[in-house]
PDB file of N, CA and C in Angstrom:
ATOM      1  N   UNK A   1      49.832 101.405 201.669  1.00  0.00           N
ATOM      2  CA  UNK A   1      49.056 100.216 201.933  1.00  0.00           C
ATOM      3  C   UNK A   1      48.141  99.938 200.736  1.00  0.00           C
ATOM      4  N   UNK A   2      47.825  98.688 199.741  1.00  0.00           N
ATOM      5  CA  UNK A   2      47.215  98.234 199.212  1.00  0.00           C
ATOM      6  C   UNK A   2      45.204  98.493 199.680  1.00  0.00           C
ATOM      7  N   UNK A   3      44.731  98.326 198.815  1.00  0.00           N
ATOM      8  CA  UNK A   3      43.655  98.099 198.984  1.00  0.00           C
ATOM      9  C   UNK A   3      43.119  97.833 197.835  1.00  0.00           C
ATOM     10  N   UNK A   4      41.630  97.004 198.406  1.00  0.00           N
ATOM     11  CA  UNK A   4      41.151  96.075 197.006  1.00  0.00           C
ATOM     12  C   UNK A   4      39.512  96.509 197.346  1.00  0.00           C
ATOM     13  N   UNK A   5      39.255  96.420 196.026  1.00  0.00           N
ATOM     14  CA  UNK A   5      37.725  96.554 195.502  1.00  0.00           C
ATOM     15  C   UNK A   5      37.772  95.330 194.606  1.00  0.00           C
ATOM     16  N   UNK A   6      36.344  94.519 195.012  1.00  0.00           N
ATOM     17  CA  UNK A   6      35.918  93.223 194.290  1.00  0.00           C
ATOM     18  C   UNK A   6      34.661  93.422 193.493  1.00  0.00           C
ATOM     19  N   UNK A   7      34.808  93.734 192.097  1.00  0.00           N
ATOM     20  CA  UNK A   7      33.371  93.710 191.329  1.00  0.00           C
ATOM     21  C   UNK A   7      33.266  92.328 190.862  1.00  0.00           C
ATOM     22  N   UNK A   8      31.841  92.295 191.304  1.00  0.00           N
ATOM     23  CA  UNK A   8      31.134  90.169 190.992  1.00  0.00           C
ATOM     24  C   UNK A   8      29.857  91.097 190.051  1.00  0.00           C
ATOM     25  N   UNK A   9      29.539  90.775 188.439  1.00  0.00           N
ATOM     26  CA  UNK A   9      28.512  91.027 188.163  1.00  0.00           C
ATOM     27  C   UNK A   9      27.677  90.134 187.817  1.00  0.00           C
ATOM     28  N   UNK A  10      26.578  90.193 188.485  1.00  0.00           N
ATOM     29  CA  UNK A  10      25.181  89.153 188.345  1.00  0.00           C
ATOM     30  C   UNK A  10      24.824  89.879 187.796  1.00  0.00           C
ATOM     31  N   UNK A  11      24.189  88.769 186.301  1.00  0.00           N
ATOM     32  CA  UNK A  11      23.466  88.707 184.984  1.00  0.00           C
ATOM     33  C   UNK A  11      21.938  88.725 185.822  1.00  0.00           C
ATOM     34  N   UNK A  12      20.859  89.512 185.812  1.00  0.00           N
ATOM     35  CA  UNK A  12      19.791  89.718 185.609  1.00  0.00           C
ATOM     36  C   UNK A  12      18.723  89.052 184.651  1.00  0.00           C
ATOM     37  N   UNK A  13      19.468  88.979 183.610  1.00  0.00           N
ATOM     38  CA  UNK A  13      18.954  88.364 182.536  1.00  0.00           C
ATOM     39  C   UNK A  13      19.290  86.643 182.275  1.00  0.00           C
ATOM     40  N   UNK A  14      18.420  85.692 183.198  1.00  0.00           N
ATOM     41  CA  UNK A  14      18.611  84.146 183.032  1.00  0.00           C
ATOM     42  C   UNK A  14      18.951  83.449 181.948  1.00  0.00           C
ATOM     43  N   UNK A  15      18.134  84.465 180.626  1.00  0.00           N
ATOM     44  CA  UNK A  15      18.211  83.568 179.490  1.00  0.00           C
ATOM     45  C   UNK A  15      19.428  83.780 178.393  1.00  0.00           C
ATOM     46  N   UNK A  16      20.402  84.425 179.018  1.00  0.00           N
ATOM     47  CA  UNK A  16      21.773  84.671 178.152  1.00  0.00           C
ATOM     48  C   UNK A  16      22.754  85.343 178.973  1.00  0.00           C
ATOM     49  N   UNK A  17      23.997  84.875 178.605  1.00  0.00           N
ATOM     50  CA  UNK A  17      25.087  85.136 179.335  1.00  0.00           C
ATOM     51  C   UNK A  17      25.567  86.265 178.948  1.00  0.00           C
ATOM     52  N   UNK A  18      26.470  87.151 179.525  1.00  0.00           N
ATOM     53  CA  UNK A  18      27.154  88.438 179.001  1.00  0.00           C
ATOM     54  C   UNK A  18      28.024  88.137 177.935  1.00  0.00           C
ATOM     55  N   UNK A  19      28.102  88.802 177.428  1.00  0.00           N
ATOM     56  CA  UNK A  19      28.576  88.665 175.604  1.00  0.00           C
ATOM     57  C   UNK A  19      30.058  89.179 176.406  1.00  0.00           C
ATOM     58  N   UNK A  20      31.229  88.980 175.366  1.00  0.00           N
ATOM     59  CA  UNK A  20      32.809  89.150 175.361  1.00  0.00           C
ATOM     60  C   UNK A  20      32.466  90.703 175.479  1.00  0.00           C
ATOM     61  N   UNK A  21      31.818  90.768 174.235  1.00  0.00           N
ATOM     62  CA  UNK A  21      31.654  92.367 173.752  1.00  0.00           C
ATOM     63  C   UNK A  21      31.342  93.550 174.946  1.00  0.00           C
ATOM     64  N   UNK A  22      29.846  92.587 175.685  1.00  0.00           N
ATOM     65  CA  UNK A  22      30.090  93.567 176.910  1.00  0.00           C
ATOM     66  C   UNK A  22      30.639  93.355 177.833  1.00  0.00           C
ATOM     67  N   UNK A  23      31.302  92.170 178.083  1.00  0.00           N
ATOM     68  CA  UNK A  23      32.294  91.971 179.168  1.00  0.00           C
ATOM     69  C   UNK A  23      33.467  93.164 178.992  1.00  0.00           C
ATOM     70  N   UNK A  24      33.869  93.149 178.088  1.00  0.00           N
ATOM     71  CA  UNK A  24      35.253  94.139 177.264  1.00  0.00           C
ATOM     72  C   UNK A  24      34.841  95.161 177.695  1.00  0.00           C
ATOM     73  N   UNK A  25      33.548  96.044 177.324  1.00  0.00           N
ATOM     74  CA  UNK A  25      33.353  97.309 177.747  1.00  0.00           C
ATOM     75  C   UNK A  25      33.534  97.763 178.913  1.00  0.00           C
ATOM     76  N   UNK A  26      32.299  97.003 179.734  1.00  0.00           N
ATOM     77  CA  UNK A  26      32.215  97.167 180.905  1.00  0.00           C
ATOM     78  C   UNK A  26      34.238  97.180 181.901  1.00  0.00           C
ATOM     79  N   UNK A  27      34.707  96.098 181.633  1.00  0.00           N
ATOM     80  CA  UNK A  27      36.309  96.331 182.098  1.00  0.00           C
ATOM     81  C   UNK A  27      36.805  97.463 181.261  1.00  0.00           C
ATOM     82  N   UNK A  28      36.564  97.694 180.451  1.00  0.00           N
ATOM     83  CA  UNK A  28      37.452  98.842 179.839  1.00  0.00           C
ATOM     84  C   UNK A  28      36.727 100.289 180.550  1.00  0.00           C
ATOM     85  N   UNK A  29      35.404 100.392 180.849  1.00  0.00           N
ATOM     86  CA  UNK A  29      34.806 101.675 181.653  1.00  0.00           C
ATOM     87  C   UNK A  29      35.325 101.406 182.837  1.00  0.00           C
ATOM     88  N   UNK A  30      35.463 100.730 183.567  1.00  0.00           N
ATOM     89  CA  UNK A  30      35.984 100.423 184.964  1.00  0.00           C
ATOM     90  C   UNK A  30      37.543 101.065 184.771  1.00  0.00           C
ATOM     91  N   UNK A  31      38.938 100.428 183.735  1.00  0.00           N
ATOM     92  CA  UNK A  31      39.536 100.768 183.357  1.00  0.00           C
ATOM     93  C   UNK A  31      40.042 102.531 183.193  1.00  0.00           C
ATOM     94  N   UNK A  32      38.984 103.208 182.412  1.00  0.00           N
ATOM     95  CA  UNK A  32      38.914 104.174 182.847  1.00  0.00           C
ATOM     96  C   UNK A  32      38.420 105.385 183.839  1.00  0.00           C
ATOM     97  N   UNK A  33      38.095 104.954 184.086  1.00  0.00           N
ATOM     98  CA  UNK A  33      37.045 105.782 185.444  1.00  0.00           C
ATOM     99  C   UNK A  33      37.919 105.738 186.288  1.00  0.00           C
ATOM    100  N   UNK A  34      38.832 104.563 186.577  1.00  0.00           N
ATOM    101  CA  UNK A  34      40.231 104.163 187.767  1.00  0.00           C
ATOM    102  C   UNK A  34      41.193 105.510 186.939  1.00  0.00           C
ATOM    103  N   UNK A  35      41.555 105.260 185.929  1.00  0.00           N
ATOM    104  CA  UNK A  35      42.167 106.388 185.154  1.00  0.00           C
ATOM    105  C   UNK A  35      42.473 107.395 185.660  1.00  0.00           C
ATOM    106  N   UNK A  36      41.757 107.810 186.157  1.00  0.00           N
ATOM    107  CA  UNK A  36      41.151 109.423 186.432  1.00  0.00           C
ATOM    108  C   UNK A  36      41.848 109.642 187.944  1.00  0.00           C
ATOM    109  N   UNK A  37      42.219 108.805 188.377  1.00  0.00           N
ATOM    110  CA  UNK A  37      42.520 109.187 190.201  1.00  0.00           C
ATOM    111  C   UNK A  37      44.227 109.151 189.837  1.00  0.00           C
ATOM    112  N   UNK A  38      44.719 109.719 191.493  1.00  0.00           N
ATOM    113  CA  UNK A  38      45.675 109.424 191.493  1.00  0.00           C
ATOM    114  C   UNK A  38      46.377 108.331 191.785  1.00  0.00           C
ATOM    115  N   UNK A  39      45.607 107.091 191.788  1.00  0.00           N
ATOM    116  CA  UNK A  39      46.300 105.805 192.317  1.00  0.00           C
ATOM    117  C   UNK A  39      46.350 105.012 191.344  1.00  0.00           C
ATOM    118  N   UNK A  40      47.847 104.439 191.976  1.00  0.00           N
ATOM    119  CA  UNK A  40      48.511 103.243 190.840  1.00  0.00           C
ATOM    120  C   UNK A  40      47.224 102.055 190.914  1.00  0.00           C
ATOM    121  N   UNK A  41      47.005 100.964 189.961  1.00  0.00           N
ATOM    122  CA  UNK A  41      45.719  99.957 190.282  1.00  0.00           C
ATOM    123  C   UNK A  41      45.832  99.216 189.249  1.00  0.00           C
ATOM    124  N   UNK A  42      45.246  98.290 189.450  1.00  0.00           N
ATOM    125  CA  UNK A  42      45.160  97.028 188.075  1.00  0.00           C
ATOM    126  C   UNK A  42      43.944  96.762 188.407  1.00  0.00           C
ATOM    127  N   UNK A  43      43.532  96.586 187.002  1.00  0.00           N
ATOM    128  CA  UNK A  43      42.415  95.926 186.581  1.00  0.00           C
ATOM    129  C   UNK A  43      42.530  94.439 186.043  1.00  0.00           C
ATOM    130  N   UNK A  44      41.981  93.598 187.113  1.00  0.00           N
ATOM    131  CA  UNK A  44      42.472  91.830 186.547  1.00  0.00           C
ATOM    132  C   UNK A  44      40.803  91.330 185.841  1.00  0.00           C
ATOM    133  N   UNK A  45      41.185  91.199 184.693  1.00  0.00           N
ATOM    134  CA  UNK A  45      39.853  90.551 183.990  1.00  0.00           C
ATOM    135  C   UNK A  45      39.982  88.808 184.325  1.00  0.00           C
ATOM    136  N   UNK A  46      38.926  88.420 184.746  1.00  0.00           N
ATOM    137  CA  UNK A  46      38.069  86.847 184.454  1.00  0.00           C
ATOM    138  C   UNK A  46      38.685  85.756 183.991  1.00  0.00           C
ATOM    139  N   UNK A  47      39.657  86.569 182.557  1.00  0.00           N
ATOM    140  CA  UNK A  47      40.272  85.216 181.922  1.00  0.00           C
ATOM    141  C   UNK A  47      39.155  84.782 180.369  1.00  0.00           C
ATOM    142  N   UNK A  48      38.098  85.173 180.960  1.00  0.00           N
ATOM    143  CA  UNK A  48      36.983  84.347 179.979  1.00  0.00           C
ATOM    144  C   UNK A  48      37.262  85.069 178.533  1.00  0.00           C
ATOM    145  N   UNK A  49      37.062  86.399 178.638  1.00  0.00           N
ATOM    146  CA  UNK A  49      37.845  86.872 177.374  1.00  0.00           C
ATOM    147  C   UNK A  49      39.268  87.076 176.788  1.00  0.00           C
ATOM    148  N   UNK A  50      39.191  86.821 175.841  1.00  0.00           N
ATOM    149  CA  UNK A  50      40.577  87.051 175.506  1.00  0.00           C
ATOM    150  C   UNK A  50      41.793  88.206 175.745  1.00  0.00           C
ATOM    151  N   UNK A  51      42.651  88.536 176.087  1.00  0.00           N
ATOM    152  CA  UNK A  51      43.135  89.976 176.503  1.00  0.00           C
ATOM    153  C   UNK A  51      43.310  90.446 174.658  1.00  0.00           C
ATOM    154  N   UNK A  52      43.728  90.209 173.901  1.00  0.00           N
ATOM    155  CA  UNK A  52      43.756  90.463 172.510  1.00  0.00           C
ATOM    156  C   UNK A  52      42.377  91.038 172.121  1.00  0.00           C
ATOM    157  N   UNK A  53      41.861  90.529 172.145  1.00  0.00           N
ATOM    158  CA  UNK A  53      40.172  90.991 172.054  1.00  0.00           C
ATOM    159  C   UNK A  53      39.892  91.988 172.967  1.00  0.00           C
ATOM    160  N   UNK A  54      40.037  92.338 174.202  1.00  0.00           N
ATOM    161  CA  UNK A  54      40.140  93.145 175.131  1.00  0.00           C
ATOM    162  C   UNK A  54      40.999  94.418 174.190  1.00  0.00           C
ATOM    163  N   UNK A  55      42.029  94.379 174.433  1.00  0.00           N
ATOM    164  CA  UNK A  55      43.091  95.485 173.583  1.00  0.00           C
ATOM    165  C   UNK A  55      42.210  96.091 172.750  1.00  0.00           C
ATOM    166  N   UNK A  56      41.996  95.369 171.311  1.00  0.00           N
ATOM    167  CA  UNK A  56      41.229  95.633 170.096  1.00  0.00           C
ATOM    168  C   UNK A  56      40.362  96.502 170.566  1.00  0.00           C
ATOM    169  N   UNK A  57      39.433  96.117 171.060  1.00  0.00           N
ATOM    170  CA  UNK A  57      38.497  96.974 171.530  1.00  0.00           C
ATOM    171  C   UNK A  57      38.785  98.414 172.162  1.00  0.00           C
ATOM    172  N   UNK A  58      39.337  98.584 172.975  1.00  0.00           N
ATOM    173  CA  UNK A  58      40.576  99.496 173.643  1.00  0.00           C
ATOM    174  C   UNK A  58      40.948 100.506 172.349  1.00  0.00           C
ATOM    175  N   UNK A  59      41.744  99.831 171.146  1.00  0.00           N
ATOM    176  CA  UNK A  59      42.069 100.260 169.771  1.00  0.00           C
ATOM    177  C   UNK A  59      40.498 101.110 168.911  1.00  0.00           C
ATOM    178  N   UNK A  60      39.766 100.290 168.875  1.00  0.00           N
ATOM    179  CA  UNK A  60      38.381 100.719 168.859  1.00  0.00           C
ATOM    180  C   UNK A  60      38.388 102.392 168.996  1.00  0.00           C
ATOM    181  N   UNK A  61      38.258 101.943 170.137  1.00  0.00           N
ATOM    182  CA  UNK A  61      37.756 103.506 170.803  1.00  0.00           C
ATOM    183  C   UNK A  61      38.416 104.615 170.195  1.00  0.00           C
ATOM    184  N   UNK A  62      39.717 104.740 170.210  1.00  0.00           N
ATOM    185  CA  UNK A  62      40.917 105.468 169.534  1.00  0.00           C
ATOM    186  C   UNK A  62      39.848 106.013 168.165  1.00  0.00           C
ATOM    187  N   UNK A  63      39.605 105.031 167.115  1.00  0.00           N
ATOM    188  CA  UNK A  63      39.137 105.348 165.982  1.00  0.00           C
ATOM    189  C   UNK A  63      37.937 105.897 166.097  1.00  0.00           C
ATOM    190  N   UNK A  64      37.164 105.499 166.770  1.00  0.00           N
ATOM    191  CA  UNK A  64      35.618 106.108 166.841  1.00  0.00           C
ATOM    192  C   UNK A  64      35.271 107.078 167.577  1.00  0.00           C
ATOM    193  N   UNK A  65      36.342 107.772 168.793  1.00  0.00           N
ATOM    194  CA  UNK A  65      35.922 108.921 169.607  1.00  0.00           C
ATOM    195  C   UNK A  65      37.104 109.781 169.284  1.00  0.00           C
ATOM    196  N   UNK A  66      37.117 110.581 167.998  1.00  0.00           N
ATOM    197  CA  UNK A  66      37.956 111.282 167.507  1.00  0.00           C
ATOM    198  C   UNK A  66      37.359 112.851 167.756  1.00  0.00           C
ATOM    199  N   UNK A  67      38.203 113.705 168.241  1.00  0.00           N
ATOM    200  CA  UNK A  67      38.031 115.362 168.459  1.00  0.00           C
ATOM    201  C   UNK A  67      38.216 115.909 167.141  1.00  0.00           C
ATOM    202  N   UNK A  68      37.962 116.652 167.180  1.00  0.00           N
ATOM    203  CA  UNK A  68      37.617 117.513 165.534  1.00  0.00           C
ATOM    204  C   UNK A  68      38.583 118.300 165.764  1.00  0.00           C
ATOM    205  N   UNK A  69      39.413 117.852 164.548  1.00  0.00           N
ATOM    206  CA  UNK A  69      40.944 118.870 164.515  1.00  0.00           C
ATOM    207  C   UNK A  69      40.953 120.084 164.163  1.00  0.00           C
TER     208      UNK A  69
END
């Protein structure tokens, strides 16, 4: 059987909207944290950002959280 979880995030902050940048993160921590279980799941982003830009970022990480060989 399916089941759904709905994240809605309200901006706190009136005088500026959430940046791509942290939109991206924030789905990409959600992204992983789901990771971690044993269930199949999708993560459906907004639309507002780009999925290319999404990825990149994704790519990002790869380069900057490197284990010491």
């Amino acid at each position: 059987m399916d089941r759904k979880i709905e994240i809605v995030v309200r901006q706190t902050d009136r005088r500026r909207d959430m940046t791509d940048a942290e939109y991206t993160h924030l789905a990409n921590t959600i992204w992983m944290l789901l990771r971690n279980t044993p269930f199949s799941f999708e993560v459906i982003p907004d639309g507002q950002t780009p999925g290319d830009r999404m990825n990149a970022t994704w790519d990002q990480y790869g380069v900057d959280a490197r284990w010491p060989a």
